[in-house]
PDB file of N, CA and C in Angstrom:
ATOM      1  N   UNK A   1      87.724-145.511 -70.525  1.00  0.00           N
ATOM      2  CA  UNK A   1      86.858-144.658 -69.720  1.00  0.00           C
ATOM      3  C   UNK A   1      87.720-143.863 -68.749  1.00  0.00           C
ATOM      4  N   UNK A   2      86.845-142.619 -68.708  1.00  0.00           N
ATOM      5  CA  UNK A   2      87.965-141.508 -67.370  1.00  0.00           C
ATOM      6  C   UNK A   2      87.225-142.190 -66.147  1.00  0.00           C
ATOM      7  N   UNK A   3      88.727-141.832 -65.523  1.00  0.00           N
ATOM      8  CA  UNK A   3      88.052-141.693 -63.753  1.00  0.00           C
ATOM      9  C   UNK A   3      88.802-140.354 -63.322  1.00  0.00           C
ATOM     10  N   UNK A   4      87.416-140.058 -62.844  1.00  0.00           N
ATOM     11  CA  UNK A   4      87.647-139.040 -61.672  1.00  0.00           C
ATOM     12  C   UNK A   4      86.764-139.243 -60.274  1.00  0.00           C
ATOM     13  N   UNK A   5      87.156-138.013 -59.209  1.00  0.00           N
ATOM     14  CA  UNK A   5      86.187-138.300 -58.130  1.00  0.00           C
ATOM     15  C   UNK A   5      85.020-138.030 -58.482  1.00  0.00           C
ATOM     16  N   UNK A   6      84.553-137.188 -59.177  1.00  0.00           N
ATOM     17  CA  UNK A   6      83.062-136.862 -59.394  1.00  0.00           C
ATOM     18  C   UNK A   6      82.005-137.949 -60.281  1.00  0.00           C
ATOM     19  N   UNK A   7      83.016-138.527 -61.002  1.00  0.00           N
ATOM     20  CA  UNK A   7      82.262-140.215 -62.115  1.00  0.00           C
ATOM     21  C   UNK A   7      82.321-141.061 -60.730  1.00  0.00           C
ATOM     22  N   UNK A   8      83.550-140.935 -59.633  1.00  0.00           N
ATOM     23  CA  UNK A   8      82.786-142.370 -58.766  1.00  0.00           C
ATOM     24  C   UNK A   8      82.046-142.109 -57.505  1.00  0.00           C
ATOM     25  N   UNK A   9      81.956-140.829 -57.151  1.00  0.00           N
ATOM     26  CA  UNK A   9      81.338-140.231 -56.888  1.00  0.00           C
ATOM     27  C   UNK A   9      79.747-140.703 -57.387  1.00  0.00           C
ATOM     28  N   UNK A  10      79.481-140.171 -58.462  1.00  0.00           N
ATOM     29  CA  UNK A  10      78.209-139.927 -59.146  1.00  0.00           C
ATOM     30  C   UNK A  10      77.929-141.449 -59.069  1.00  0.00           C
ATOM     31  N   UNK A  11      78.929-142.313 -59.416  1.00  0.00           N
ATOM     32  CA  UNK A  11      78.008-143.814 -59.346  1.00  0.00           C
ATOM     33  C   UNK A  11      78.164-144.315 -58.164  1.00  0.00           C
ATOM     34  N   UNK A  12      78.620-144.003 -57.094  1.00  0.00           N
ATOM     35  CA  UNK A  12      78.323-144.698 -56.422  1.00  0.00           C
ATOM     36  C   UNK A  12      77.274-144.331 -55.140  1.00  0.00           C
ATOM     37  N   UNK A  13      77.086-142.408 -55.753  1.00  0.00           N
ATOM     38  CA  UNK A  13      75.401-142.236 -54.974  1.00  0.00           C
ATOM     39  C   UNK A  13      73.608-142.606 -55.966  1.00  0.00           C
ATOM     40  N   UNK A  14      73.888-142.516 -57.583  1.00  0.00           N
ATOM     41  CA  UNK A  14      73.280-143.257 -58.558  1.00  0.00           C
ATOM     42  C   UNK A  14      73.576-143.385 -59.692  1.00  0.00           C
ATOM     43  N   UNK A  15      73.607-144.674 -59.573  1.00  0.00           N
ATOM     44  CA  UNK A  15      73.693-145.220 -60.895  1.00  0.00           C
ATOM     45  C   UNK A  15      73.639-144.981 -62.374  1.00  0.00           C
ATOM     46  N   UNK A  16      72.082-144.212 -61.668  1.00  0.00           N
ATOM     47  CA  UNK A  16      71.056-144.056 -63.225  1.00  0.00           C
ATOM     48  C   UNK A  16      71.835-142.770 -63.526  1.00  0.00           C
ATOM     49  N   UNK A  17      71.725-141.921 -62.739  1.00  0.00           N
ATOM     50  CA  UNK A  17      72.065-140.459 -63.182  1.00  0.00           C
ATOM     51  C   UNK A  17      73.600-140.886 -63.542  1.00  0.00           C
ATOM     52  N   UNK A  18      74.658-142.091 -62.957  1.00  0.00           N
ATOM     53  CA  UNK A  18      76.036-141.794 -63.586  1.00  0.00           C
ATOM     54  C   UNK A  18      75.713-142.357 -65.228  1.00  0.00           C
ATOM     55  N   UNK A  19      74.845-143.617 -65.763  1.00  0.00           N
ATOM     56  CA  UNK A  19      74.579-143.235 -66.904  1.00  0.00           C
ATOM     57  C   UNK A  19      74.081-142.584 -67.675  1.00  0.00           C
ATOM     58  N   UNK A  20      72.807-142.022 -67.167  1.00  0.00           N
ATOM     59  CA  UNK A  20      72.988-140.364 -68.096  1.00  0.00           C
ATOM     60  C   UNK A  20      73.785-139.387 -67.751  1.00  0.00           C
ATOM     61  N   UNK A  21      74.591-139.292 -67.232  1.00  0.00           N
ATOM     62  CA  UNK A  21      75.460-138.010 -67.692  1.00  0.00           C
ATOM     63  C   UNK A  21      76.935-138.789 -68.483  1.00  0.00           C
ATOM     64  N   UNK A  22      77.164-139.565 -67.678  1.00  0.00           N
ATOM     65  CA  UNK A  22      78.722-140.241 -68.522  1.00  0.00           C
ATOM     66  C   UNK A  22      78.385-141.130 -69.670  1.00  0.00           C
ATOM     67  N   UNK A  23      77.603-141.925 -70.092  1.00  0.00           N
ATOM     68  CA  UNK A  23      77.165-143.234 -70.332  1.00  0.00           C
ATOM     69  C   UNK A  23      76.403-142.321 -72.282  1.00  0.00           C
ATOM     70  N   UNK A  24      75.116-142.047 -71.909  1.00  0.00           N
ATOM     71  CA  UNK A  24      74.392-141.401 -72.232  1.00  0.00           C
ATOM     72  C   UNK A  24      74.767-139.917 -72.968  1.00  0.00           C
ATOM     73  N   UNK A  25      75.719-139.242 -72.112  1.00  0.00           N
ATOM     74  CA  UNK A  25      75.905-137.653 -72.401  1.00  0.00           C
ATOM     75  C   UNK A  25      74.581-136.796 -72.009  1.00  0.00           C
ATOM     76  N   UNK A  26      73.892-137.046 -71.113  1.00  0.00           N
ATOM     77  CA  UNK A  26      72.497-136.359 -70.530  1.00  0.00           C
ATOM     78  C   UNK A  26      73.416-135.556 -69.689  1.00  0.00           C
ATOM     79  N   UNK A  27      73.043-134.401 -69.346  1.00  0.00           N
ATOM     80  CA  UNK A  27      72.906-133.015 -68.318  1.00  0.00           C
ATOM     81  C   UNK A  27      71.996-132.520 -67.612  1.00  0.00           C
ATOM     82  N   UNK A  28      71.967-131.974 -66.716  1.00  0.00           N
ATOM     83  CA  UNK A  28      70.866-130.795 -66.351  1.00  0.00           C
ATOM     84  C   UNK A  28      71.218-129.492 -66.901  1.00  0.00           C
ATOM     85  N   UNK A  29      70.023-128.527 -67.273  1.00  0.00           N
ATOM     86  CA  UNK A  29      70.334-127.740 -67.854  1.00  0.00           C
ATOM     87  C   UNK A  29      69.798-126.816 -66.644  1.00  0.00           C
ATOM     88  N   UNK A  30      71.155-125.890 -66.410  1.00  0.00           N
ATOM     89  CA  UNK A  30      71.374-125.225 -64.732  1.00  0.00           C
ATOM     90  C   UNK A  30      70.112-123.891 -65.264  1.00  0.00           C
ATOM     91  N   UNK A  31      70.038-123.776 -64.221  1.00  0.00           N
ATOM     92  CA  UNK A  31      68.753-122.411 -63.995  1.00  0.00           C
ATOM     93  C   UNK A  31      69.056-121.497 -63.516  1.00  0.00           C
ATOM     94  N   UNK A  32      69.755-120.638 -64.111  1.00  0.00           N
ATOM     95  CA  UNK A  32      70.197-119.412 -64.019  1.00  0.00           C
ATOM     96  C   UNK A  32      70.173-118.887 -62.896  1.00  0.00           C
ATOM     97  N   UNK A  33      70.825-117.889 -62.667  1.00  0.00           N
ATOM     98  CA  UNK A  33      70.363-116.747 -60.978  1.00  0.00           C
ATOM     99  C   UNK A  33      69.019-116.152 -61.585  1.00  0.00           C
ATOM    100  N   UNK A  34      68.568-115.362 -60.255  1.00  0.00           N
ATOM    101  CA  UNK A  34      67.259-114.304 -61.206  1.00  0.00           C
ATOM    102  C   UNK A  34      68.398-113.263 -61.055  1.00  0.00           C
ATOM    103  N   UNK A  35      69.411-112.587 -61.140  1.00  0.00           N
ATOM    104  CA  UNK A  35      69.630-111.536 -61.084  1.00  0.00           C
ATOM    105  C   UNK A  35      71.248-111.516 -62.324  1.00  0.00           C
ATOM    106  N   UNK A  36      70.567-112.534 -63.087  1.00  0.00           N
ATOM    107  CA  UNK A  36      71.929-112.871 -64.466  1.00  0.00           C
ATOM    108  C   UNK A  36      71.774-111.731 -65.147  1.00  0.00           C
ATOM    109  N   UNK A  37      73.290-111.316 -65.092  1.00  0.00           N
ATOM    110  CA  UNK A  37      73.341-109.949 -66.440  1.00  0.00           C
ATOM    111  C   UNK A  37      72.477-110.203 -67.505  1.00  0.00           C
ATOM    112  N   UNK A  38      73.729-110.979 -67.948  1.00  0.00           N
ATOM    113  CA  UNK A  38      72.415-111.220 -69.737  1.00  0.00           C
ATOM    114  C   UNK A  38      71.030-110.968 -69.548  1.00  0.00           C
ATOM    115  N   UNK A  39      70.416-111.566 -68.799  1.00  0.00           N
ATOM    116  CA  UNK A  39      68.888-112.063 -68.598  1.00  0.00           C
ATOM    117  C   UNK A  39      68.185-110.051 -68.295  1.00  0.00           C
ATOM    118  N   UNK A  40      69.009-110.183 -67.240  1.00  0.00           N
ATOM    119  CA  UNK A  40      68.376-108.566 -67.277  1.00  0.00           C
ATOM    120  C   UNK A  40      68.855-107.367 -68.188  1.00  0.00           C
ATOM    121  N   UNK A  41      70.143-107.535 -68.900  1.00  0.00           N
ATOM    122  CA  UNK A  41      70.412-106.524 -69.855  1.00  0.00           C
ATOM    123  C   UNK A  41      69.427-106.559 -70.784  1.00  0.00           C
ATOM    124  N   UNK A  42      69.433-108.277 -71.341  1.00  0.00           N
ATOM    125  CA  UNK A  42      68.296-107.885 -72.558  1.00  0.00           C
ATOM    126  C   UNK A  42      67.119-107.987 -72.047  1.00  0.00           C
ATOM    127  N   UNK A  43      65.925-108.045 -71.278  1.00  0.00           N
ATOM    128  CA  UNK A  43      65.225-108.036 -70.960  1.00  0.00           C
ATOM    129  C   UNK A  43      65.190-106.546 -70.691  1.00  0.00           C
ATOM    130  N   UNK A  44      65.855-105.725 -70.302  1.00  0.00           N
ATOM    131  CA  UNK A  44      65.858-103.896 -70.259  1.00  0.00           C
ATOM    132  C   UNK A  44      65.783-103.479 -71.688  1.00  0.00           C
ATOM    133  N   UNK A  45      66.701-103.458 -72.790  1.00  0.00           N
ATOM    134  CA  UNK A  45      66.694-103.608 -73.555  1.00  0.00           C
ATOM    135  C   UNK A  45      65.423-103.904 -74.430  1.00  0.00           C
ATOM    136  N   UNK A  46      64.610-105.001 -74.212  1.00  0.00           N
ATOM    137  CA  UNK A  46      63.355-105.328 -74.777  1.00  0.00           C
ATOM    138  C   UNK A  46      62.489-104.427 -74.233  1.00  0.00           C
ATOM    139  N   UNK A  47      62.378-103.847 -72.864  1.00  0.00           N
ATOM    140  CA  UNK A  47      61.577-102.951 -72.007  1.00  0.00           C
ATOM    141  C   UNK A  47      61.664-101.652 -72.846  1.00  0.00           C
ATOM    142  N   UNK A  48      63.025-101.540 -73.390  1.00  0.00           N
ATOM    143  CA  UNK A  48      63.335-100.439 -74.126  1.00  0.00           C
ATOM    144  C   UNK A  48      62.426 -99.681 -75.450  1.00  0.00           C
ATOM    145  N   UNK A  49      62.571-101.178 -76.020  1.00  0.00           N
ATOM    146  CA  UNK A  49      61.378-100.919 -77.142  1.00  0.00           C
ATOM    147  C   UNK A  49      60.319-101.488 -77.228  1.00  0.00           C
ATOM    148  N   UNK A  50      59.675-102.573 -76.692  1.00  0.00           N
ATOM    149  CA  UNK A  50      58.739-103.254 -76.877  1.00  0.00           C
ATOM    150  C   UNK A  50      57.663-102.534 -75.542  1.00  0.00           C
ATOM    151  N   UNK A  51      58.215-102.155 -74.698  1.00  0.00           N
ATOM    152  CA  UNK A  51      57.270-101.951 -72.925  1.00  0.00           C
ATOM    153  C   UNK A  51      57.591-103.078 -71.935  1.00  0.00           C
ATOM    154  N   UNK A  52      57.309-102.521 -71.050  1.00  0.00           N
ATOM    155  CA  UNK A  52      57.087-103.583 -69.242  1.00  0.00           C
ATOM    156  C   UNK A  52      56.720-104.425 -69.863  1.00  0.00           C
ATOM    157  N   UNK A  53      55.582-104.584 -70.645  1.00  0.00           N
ATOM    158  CA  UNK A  53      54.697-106.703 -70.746  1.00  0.00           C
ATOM    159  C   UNK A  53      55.993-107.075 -71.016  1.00  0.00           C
ATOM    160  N   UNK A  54      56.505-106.634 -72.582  1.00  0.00           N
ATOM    161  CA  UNK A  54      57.175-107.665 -73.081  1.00  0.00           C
ATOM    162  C   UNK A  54      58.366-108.064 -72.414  1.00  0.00           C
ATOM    163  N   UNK A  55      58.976-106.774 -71.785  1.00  0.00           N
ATOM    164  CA  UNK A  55      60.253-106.947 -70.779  1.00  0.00           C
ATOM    165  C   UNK A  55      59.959-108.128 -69.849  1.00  0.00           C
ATOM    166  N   UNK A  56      58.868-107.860 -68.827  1.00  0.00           N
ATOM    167  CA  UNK A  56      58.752-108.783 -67.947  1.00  0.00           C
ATOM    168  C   UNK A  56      58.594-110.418 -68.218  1.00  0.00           C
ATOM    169  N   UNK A  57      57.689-110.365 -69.787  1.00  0.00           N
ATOM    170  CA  UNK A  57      57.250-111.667 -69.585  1.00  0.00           C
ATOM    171  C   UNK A  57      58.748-112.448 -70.347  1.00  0.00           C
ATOM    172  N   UNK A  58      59.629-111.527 -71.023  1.00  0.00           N
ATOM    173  CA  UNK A  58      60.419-112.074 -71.827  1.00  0.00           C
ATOM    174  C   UNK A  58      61.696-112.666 -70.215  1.00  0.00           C
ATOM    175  N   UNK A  59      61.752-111.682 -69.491  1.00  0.00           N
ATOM    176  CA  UNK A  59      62.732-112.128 -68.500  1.00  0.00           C
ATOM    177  C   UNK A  59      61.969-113.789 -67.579  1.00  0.00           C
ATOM    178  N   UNK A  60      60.540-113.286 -67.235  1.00  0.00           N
ATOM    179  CA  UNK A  60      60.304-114.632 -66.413  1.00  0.00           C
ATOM    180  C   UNK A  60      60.026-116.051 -67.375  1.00  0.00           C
ATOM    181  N   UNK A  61      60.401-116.076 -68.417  1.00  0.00           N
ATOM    182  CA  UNK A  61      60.180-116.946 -69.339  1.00  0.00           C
ATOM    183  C   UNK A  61      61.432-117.616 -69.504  1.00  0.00           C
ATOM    184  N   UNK A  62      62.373-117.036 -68.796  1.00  0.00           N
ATOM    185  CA  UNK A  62      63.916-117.753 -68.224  1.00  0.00           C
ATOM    186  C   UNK A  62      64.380-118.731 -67.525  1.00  0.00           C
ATOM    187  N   UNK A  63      63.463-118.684 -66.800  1.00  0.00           N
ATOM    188  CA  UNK A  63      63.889-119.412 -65.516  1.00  0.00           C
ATOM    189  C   UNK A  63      62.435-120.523 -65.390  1.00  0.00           C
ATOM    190  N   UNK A  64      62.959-121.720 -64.922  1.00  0.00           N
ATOM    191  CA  UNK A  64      62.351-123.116 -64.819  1.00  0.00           C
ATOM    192  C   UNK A  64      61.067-122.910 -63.710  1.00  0.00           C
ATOM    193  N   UNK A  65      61.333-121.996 -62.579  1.00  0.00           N
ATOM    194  CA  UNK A  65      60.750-122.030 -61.462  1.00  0.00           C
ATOM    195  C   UNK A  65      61.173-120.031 -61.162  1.00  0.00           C
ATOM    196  N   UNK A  66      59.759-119.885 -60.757  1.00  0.00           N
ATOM    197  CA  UNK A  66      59.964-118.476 -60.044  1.00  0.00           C
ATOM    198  C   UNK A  66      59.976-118.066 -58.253  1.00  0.00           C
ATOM    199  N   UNK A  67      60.812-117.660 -57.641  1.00  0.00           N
ATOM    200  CA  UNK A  67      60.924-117.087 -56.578  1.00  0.00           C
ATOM    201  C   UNK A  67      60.746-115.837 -55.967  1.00  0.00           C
ATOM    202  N   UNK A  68      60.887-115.517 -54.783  1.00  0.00           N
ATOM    203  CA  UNK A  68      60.873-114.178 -54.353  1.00  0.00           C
ATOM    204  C   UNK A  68      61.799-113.654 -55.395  1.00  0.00           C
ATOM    205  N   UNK A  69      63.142-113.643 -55.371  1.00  0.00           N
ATOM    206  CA  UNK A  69      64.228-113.182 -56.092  1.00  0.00           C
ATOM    207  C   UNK A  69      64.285-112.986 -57.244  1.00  0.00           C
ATOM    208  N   UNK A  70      63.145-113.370 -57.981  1.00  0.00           N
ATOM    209  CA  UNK A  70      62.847-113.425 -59.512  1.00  0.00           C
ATOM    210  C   UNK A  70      61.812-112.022 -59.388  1.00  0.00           C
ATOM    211  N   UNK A  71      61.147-112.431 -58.711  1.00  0.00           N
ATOM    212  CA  UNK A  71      59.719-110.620 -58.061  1.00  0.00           C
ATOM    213  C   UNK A  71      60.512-109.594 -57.768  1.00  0.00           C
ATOM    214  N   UNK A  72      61.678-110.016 -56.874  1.00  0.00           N
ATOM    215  CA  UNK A  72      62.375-108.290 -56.683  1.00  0.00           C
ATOM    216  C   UNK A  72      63.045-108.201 -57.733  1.00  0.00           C
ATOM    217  N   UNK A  73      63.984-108.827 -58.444  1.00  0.00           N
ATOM    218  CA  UNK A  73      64.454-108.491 -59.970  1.00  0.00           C
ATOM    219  C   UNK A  73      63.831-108.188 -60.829  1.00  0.00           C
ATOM    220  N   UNK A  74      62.056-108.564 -61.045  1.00  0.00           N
ATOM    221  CA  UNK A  74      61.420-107.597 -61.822  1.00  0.00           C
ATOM    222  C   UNK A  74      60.468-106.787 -61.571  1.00  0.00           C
ATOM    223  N   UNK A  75      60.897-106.526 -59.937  1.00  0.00           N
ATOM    224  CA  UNK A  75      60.482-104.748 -59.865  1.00  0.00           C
ATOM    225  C   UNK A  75      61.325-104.138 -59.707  1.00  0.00           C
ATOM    226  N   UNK A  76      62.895-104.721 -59.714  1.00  0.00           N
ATOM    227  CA  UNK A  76      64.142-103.580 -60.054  1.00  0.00           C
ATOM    228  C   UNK A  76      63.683-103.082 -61.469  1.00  0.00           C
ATOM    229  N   UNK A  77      63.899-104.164 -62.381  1.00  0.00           N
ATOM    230  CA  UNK A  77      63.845-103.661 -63.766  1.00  0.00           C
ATOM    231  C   UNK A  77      62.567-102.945 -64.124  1.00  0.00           C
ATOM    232  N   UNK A  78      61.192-103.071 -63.547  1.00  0.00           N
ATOM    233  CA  UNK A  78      60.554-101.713 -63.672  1.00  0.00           C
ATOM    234  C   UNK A  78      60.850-100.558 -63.394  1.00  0.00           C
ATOM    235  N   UNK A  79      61.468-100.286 -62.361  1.00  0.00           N
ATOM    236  CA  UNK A  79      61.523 -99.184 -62.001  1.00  0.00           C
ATOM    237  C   UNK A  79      62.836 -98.771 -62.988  1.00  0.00           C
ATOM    238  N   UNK A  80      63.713 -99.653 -63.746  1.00  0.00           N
ATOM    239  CA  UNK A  80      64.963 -99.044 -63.606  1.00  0.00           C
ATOM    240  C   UNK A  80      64.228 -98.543 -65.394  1.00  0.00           C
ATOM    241  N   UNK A  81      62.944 -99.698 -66.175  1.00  0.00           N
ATOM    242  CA  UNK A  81      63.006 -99.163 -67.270  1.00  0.00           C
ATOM    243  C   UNK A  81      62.312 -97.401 -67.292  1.00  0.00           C
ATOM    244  N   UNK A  82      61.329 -97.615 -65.883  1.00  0.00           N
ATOM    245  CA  UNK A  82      60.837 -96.463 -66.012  1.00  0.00           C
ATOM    246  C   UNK A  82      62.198 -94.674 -65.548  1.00  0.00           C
ATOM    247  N   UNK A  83      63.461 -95.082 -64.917  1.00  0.00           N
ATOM    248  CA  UNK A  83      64.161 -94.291 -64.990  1.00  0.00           C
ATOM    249  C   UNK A  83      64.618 -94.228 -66.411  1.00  0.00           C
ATOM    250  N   UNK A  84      65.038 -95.459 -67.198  1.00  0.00           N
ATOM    251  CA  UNK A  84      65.711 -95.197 -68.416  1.00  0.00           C
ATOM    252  C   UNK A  84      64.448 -94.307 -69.243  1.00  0.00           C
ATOM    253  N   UNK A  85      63.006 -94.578 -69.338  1.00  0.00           N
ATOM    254  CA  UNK A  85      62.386 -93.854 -69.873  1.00  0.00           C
ATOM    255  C   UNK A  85      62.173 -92.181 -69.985  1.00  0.00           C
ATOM    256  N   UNK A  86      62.556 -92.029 -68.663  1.00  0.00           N
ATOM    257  CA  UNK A  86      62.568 -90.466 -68.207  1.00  0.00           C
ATOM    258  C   UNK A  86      63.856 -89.738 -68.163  1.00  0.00           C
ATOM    259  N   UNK A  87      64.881 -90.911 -69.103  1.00  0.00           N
ATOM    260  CA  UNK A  87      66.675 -90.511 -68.770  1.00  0.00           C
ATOM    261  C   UNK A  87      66.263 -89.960 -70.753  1.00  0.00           C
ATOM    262  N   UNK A  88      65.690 -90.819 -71.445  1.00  0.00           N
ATOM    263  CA  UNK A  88      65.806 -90.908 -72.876  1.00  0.00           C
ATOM    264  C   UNK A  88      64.536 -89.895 -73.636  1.00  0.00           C
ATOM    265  N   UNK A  89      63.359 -89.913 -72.615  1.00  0.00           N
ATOM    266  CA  UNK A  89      62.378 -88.649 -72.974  1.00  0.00           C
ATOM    267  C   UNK A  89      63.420 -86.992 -72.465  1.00  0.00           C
ATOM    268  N   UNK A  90      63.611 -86.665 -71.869  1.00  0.00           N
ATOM    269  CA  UNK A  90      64.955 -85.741 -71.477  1.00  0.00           C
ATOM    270  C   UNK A  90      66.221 -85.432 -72.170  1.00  0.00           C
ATOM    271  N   UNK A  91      66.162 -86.351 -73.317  1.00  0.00           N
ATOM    272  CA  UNK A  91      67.602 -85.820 -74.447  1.00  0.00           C
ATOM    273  C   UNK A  91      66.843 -85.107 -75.173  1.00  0.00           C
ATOM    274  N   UNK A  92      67.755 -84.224 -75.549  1.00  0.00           N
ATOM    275  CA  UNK A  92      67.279 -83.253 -76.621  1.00  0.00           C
ATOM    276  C   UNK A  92      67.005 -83.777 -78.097  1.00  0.00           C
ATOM    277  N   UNK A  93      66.269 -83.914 -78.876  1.00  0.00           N
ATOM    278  CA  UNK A  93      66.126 -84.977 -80.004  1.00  0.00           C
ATOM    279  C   UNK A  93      64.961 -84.078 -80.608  1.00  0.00           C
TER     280      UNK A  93
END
């Protein structure tokens, strides 16, 4: 078995959690920022072709728990799909 500070650490504030994560191989699975590239590239992207619903509901369908910070990130990305809309109706095509 490894030792480090964070295994005696972890057992010696609990137990349970040092056997699921060392013992077990259990994790938490971390919860993103609301303002993660990925999350908002493709979620613009989906705004792109699908509309706002699908953009929005596809981005808040990310994250475990919603916050203020999750609301202003998706009224950035409204507004930003409705600039990309009026950047891409404006090419000559």
């Amino acid at each position: 078995m490894q030792f480090s500070h964070s295994r005696v650490n972890t057992f010696e504030n609990c137990q349970y959690q040092f056997k699921l994560r060392y013992l077990e191989g259990l994790d938490v699975i971390p919860d993103p920022w609301a303002n993660d590239a990925l999350i908002i590239g493709n979620a613009l992207h989906l705004g792109a072709e699908k509309g706002e619903k699908a953009m929005l509901d596809f981005y808040f369908s990310r994250f475990w728990a919603i916050d203020d910070a999750h609301v202003h990130e998706a009224i950035k990305l409204t507004a930003l799909l409705k600039k990309l809309r009026e950047h891409l109706n404006g090419l000559p095509g």
